[in-house]
PDB file of N, CA and C in Angstrom:
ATOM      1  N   UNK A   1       3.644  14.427  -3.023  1.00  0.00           N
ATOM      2  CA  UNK A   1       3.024  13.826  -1.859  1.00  0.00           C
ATOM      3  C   UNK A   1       4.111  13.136  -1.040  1.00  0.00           C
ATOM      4  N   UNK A   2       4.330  13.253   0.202  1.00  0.00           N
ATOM      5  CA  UNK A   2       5.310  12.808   1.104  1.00  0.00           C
ATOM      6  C   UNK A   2       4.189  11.527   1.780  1.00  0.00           C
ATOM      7  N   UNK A   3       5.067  10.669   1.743  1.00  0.00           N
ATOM      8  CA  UNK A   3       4.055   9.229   2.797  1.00  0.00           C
ATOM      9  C   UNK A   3       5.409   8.424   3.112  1.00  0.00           C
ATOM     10  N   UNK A   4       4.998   8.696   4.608  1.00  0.00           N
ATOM     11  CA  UNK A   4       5.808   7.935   5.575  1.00  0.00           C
ATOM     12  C   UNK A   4       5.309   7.257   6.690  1.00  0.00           C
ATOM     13  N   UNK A   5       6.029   6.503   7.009  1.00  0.00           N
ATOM     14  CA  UNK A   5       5.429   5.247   8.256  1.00  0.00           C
ATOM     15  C   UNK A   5       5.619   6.490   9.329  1.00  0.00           C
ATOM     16  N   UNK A   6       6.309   7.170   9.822  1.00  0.00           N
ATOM     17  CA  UNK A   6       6.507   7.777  10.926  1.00  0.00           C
ATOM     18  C   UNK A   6       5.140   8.919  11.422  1.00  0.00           C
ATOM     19  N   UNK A   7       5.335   9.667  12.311  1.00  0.00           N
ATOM     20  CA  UNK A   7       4.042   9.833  12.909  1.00  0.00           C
ATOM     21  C   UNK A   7       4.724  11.502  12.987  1.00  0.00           C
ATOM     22  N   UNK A   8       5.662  11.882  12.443  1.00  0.00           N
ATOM     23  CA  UNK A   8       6.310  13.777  12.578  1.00  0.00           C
ATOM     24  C   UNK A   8       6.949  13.127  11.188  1.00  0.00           C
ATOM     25  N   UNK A   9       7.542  14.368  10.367  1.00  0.00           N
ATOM     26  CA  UNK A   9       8.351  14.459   9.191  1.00  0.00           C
ATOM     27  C   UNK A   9       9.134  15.742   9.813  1.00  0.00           C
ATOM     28  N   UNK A  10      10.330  15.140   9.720  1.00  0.00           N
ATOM     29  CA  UNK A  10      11.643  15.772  10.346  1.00  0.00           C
ATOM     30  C   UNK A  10      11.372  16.997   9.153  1.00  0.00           C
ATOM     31  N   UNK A  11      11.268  18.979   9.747  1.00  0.00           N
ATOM     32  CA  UNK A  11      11.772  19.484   8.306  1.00  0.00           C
ATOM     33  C   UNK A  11      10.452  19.808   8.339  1.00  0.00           C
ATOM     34  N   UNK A  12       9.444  19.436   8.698  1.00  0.00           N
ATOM     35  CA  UNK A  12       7.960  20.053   8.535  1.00  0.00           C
ATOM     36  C   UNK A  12       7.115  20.294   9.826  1.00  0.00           C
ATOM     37  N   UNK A  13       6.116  20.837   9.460  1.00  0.00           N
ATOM     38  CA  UNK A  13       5.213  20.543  10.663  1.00  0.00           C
ATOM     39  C   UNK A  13       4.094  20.773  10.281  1.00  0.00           C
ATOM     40  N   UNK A  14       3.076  20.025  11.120  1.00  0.00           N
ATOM     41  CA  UNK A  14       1.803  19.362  10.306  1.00  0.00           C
ATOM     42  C   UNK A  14       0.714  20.954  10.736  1.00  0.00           C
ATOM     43  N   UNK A  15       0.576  21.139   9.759  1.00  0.00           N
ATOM     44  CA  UNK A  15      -0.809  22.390   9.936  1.00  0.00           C
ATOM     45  C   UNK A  15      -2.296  21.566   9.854  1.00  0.00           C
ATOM     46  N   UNK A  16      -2.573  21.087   9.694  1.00  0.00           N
ATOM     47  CA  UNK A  16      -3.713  20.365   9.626  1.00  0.00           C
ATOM     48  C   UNK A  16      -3.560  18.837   9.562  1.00  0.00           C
ATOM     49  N   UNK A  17      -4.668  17.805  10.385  1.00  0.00           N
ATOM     50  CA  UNK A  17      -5.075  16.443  10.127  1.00  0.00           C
ATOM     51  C   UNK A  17      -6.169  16.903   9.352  1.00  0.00           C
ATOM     52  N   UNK A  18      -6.299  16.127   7.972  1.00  0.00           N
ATOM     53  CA  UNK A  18      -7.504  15.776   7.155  1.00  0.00           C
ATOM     54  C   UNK A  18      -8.112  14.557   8.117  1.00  0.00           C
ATOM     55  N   UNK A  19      -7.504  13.430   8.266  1.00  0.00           N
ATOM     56  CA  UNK A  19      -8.001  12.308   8.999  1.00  0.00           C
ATOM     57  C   UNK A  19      -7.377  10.882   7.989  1.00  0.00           C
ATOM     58  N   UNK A  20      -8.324   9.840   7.988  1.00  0.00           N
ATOM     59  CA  UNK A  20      -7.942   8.974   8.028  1.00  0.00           C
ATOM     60  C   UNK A  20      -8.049   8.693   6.228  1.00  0.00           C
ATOM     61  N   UNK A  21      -6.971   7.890   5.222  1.00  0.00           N
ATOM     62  CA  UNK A  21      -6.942   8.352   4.075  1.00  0.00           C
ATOM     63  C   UNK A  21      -7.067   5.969   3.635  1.00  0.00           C
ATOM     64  N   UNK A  22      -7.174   5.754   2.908  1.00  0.00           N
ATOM     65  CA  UNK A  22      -7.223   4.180   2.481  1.00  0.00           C
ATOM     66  C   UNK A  22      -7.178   4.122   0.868  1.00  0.00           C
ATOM     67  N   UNK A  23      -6.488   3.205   0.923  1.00  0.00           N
ATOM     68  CA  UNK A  23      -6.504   2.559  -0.864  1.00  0.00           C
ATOM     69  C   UNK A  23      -6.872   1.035  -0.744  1.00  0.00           C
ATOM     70  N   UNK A  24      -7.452   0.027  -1.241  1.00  0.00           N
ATOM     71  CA  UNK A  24      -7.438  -1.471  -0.949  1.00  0.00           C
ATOM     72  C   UNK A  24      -7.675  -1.447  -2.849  1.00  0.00           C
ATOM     73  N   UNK A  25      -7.216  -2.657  -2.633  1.00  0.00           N
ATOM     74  CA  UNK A  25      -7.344  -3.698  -3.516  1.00  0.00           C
ATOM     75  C   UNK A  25      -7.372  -5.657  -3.810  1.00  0.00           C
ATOM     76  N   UNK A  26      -8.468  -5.645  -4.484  1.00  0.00           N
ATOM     77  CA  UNK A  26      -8.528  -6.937  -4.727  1.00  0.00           C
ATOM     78  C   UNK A  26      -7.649  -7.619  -5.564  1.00  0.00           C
ATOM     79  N   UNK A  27      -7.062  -8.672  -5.697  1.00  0.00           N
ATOM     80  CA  UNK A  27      -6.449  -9.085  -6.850  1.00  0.00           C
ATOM     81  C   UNK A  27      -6.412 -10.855  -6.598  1.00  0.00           C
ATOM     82  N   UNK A  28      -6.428 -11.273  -7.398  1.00  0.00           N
ATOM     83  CA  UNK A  28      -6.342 -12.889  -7.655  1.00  0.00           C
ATOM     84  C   UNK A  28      -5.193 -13.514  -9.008  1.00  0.00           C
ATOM     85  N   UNK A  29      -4.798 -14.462  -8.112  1.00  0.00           N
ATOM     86  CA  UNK A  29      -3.885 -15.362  -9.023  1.00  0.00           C
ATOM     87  C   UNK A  29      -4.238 -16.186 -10.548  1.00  0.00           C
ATOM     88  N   UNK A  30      -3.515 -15.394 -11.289  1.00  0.00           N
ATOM     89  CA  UNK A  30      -4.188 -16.006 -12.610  1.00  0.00           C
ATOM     90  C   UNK A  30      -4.224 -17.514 -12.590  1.00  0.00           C
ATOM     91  N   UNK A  31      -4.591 -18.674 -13.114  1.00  0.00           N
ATOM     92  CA  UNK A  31      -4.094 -19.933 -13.194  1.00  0.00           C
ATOM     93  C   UNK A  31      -2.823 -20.345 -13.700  1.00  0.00           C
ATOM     94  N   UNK A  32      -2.066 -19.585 -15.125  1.00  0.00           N
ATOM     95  CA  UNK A  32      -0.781 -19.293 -15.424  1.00  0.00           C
ATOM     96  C   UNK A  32      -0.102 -18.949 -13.788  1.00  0.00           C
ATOM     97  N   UNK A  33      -0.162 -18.382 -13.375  1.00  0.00           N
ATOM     98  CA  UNK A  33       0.462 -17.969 -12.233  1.00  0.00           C
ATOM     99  C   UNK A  33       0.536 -18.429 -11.279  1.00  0.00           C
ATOM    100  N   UNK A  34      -0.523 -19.358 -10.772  1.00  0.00           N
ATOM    101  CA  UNK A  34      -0.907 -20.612  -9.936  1.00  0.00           C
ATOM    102  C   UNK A  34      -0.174 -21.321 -10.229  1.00  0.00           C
ATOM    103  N   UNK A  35       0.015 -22.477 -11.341  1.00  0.00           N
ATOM    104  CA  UNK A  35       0.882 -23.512 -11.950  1.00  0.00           C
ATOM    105  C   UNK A  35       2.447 -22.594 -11.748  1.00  0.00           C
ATOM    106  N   UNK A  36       2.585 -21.638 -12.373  1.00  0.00           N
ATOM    107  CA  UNK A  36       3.808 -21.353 -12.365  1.00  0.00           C
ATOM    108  C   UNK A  36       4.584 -21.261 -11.140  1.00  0.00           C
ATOM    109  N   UNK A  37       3.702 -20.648  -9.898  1.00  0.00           N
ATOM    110  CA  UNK A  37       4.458 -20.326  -8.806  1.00  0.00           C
ATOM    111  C   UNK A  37       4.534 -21.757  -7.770  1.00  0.00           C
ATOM    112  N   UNK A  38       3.080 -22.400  -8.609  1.00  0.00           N
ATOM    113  CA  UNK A  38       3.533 -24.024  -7.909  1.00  0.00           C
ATOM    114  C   UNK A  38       4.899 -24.577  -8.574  1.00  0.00           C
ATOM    115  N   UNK A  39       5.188 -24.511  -9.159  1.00  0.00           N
ATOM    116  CA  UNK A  39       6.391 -24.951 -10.161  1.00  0.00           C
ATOM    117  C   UNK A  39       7.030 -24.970  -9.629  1.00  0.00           C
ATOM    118  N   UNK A  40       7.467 -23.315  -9.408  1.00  0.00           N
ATOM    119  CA  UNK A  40       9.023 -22.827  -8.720  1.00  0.00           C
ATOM    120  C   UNK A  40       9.035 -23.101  -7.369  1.00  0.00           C
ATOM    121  N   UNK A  41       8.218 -23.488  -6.687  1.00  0.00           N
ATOM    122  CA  UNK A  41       8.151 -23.810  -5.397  1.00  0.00           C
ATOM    123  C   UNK A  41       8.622 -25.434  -5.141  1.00  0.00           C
ATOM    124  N   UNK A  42       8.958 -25.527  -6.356  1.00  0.00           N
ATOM    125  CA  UNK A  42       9.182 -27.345  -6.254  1.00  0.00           C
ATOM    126  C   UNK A  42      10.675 -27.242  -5.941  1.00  0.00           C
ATOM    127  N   UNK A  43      11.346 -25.854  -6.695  1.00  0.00           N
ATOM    128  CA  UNK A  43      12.685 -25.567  -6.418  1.00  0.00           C
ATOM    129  C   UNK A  43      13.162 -24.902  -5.495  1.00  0.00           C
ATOM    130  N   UNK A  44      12.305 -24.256  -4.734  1.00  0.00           N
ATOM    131  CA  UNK A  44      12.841 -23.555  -3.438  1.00  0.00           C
ATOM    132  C   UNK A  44      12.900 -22.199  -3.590  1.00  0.00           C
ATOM    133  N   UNK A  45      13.294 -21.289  -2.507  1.00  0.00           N
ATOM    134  CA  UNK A  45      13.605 -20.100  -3.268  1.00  0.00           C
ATOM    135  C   UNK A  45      12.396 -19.176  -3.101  1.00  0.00           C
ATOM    136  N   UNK A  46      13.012 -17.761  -3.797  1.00  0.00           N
ATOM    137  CA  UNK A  46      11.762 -16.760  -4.318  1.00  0.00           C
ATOM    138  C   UNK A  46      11.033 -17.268  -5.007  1.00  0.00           C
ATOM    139  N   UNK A  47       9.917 -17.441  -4.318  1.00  0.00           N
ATOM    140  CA  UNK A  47       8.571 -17.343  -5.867  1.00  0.00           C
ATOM    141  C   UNK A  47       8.234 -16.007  -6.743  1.00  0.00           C
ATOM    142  N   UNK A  48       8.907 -15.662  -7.819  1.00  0.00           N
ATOM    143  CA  UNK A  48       8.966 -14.509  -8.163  1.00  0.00           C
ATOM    144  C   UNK A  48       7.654 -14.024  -8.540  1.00  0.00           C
ATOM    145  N   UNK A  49       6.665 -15.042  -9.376  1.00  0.00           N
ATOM    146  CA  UNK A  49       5.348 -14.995  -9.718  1.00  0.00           C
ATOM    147  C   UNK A  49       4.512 -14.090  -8.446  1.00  0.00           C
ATOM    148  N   UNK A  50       4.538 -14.626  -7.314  1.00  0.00           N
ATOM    149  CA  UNK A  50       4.158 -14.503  -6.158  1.00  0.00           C
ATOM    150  C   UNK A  50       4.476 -12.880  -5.664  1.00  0.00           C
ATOM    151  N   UNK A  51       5.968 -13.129  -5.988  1.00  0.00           N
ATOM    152  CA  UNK A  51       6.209 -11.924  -5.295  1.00  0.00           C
ATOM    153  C   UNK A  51       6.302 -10.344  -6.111  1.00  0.00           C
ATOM    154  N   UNK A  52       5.921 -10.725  -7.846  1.00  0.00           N
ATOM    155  CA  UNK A  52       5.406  -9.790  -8.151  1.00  0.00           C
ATOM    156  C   UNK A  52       3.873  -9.653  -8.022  1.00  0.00           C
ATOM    157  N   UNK A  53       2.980 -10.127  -7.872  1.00  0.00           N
ATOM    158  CA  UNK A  53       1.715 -10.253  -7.539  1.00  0.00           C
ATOM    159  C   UNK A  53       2.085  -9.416  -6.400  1.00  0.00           C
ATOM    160  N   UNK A  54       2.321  -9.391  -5.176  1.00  0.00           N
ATOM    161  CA  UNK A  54       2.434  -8.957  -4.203  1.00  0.00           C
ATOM    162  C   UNK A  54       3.234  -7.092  -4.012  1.00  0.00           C
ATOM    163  N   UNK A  55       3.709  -7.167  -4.913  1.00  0.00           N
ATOM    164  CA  UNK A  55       4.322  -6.041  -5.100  1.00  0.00           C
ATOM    165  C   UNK A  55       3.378  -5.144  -5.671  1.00  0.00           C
ATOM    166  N   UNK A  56       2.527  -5.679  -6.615  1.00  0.00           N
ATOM    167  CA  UNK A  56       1.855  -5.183  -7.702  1.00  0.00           C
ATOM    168  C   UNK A  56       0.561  -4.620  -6.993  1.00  0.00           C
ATOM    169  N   UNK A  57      -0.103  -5.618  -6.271  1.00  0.00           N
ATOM    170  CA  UNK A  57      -1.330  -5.333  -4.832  1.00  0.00           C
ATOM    171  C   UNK A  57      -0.389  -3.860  -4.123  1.00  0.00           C
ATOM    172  N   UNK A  58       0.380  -4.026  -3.689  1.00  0.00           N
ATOM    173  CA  UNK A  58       1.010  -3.019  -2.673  1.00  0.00           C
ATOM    174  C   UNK A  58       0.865  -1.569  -3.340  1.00  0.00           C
ATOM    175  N   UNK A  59       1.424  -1.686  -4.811  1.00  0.00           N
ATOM    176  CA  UNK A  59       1.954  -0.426  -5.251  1.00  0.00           C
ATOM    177  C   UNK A  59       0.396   0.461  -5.707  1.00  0.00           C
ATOM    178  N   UNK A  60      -0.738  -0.807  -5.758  1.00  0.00           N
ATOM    179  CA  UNK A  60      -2.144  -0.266  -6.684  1.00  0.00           C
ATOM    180  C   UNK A  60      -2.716   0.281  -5.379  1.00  0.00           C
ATOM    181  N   UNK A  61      -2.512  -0.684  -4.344  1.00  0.00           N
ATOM    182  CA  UNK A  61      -3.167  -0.193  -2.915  1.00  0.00           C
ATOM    183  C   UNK A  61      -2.517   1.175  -2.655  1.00  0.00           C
ATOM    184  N   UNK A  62      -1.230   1.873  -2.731  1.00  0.00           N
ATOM    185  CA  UNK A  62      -0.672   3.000  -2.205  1.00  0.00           C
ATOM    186  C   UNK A  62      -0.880   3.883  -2.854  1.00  0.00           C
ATOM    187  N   UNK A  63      -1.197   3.856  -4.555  1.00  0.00           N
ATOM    188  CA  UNK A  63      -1.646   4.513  -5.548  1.00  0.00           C
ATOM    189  C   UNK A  63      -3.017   4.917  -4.832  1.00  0.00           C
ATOM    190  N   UNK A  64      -3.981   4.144  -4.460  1.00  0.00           N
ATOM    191  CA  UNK A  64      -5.053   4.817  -3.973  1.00  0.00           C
ATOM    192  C   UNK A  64      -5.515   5.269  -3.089  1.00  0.00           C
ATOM    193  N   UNK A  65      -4.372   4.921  -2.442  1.00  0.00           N
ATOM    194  CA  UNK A  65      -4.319   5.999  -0.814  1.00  0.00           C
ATOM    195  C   UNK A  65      -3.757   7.285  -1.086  1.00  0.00           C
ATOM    196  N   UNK A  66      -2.593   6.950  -1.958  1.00  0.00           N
ATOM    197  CA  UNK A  66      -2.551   8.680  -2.265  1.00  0.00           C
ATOM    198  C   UNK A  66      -3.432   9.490  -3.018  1.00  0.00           C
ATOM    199  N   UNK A  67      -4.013   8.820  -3.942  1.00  0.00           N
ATOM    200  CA  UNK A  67      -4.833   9.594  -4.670  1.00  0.00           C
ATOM    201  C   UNK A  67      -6.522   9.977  -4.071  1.00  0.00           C
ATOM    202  N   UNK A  68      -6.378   9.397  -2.849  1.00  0.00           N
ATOM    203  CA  UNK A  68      -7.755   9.686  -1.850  1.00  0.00           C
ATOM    204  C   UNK A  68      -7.158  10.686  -1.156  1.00  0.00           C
ATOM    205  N   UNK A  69      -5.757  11.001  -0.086  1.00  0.00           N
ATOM    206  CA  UNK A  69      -5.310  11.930   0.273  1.00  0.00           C
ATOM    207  C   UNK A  69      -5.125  13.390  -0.749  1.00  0.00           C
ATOM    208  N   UNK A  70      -4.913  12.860  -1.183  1.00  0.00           N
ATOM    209  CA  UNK A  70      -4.986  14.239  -2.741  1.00  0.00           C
ATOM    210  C   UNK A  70      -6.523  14.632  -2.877  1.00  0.00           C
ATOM    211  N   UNK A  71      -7.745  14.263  -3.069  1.00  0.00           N
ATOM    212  CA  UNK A  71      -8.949  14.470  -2.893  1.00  0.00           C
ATOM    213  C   UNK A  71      -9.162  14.975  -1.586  1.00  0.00           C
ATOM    214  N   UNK A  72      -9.009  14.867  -1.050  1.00  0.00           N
ATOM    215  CA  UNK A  72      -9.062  15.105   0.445  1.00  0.00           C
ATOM    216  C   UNK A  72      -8.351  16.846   0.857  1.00  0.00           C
ATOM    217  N   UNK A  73      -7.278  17.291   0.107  1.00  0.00           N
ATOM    218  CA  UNK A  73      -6.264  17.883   0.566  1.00  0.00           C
ATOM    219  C   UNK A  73      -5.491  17.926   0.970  1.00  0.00           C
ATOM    220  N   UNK A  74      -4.447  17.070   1.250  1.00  0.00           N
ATOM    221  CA  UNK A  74      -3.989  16.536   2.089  1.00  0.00           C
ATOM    222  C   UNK A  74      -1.980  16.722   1.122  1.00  0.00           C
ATOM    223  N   UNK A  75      -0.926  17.030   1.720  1.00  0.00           N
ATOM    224  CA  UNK A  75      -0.438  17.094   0.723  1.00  0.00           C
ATOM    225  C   UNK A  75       0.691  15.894   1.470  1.00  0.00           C
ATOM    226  N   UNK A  76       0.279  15.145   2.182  1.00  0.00           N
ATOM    227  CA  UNK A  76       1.548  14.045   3.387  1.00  0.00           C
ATOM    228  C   UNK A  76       0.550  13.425   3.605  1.00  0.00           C
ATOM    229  N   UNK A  77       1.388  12.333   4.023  1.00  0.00           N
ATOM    230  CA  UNK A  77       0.289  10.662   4.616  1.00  0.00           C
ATOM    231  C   UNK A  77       1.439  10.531   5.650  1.00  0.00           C
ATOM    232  N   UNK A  78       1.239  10.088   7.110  1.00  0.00           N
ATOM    233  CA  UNK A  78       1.777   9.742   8.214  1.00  0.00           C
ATOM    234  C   UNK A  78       1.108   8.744   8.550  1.00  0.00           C
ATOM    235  N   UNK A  79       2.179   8.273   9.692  1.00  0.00           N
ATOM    236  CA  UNK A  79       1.898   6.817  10.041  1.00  0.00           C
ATOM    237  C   UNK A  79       0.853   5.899   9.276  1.00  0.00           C
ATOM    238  N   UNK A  80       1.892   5.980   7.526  1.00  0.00           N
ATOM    239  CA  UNK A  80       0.950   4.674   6.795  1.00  0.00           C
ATOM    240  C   UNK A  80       1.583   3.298   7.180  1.00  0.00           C
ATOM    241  N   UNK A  81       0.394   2.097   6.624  1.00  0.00           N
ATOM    242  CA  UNK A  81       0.427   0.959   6.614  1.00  0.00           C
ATOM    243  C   UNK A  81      -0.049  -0.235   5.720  1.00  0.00           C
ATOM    244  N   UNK A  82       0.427  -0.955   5.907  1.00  0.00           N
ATOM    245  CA  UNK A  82      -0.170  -2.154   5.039  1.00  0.00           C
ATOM    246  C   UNK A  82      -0.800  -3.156   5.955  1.00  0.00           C
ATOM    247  N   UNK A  83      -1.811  -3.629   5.033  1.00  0.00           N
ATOM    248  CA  UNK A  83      -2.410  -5.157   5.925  1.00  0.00           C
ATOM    249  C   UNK A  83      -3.371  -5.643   4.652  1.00  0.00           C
ATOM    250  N   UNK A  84      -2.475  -7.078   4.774  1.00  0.00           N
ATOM    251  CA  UNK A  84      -3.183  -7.821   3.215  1.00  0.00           C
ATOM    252  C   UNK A  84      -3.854  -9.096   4.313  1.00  0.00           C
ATOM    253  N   UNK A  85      -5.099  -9.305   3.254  1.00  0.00           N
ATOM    254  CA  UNK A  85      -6.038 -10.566   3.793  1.00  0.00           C
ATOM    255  C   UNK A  85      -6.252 -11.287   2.910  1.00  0.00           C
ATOM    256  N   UNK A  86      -6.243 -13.026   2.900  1.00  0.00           N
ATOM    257  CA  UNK A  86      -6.462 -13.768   2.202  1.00  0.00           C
ATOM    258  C   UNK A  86      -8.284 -13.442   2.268  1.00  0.00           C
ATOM    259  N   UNK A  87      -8.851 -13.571   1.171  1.00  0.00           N
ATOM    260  CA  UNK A  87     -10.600 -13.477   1.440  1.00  0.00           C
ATOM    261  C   UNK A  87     -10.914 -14.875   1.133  1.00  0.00           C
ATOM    262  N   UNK A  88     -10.262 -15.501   0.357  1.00  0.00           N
ATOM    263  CA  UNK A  88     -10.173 -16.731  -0.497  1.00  0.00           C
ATOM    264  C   UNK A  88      -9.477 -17.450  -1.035  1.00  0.00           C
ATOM    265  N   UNK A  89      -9.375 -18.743  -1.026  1.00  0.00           N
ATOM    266  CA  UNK A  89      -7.812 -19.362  -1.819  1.00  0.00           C
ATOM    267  C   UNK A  89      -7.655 -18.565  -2.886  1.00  0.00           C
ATOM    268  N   UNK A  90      -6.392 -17.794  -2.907  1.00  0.00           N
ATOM    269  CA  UNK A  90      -5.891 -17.579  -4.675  1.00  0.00           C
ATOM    270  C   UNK A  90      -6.734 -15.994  -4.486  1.00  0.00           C
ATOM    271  N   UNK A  91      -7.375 -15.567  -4.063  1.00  0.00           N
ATOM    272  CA  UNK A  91      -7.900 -14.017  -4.255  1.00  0.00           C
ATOM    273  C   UNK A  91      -7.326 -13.389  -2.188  1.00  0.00           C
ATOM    274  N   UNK A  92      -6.739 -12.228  -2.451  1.00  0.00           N
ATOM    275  CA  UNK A  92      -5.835 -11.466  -1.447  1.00  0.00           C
ATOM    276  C   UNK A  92      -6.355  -9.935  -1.745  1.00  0.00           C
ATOM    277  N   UNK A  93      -6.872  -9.593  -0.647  1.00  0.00           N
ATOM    278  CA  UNK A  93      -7.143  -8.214  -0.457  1.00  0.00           C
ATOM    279  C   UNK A  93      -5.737  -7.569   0.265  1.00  0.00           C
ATOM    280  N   UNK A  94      -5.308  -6.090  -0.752  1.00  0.00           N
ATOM    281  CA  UNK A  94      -4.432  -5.355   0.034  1.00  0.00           C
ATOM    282  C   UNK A  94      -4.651  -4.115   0.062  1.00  0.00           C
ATOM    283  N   UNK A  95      -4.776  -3.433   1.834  1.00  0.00           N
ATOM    284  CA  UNK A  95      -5.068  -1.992   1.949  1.00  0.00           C
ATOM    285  C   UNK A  95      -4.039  -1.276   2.655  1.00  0.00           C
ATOM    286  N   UNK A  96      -3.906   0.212   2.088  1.00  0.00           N
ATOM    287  CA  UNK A  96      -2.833   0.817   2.775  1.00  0.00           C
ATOM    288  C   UNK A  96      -3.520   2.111   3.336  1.00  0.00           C
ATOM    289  N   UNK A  97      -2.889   2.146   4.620  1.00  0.00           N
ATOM    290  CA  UNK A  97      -3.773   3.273   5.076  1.00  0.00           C
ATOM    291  C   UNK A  97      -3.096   3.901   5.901  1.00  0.00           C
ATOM    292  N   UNK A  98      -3.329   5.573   6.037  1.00  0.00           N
ATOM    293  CA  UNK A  98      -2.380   6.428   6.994  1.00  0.00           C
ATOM    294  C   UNK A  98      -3.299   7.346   7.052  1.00  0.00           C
ATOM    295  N   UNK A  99      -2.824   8.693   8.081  1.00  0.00           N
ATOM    296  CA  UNK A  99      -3.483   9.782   8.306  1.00  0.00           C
ATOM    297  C   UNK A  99      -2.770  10.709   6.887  1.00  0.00           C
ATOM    298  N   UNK A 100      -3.968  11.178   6.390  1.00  0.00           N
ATOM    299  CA  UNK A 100      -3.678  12.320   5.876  1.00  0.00           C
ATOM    300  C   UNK A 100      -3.395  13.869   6.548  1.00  0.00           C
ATOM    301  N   UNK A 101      -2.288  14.429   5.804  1.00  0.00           N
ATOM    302  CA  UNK A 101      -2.492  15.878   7.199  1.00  0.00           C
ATOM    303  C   UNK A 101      -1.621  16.920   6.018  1.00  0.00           C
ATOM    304  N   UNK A 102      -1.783  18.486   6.341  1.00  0.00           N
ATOM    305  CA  UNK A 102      -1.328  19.238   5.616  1.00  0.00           C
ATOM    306  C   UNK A 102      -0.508  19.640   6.397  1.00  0.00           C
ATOM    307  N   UNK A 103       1.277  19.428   5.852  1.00  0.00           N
ATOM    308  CA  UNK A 103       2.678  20.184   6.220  1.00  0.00           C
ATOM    309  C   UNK A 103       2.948  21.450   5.237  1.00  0.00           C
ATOM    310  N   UNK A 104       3.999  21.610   6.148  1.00  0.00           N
ATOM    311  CA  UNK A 104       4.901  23.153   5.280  1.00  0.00           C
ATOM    312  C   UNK A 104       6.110  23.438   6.005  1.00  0.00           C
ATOM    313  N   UNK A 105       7.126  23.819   5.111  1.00  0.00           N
ATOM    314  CA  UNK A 105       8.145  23.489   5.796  1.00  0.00           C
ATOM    315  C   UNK A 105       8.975  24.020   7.127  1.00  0.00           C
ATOM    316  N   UNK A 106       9.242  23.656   8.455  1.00  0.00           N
ATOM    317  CA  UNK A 106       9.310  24.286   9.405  1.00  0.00           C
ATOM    318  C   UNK A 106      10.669  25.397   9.454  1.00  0.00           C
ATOM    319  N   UNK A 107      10.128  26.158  10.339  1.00  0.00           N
ATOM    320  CA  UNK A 107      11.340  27.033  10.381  1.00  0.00           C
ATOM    321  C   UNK A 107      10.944  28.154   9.642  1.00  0.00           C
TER     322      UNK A 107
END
């Protein structure tokens, strides 16, 4: 599966839009993880707690955008994206979303 922010893939050309493809996910801060990332925040710096949480939302959200483009048919995702929302203190929704479309290689 090819997924890129860009809107052409240099090297291909798109034979079909499936349409519009999404993964989201919910996730919330354990209390271990709360205390902890309050901690490290006393020291400045990366909150690493934080910023694997955040990594972790991203990678589950893109996991299910591809695996909806794959249902779909789709064998590329173009112009994907991210957009995370707080819903609640300590709970963060993250969705990634692009067009699904079927390439092959040009030329």
């Amino acid at each position: 599966m090819i997924v890129a922010t860009t809107n052409e893939l240099p090297g291909y050309r798109i034979v079909r839009v499936v349409g519009l493809v999404r993964g989201v996910t919910v996730r919330s801060r354990s209390i271990v993880g709360t205390i902890g990332g309050a901690l490290q925040s006393l020291v400045g710096g990366n909150i690493s707690l934080f910023t694997s949480l955040a990594e972790t939302a991203r990678q589950e959200a893109l996991d299910l955008m591809i695996r909806h483009a794959e249902e779909q048919g789709a064998n590329a995702v173009i112009a994907m994206r991210y957009d995370g929302n707080e819903i609640t203190d300590g709970i963060t929704e993250m969705l990634a979303y692009g067009t699904a479309v079927v390439v092959e290689p040009a030329g």
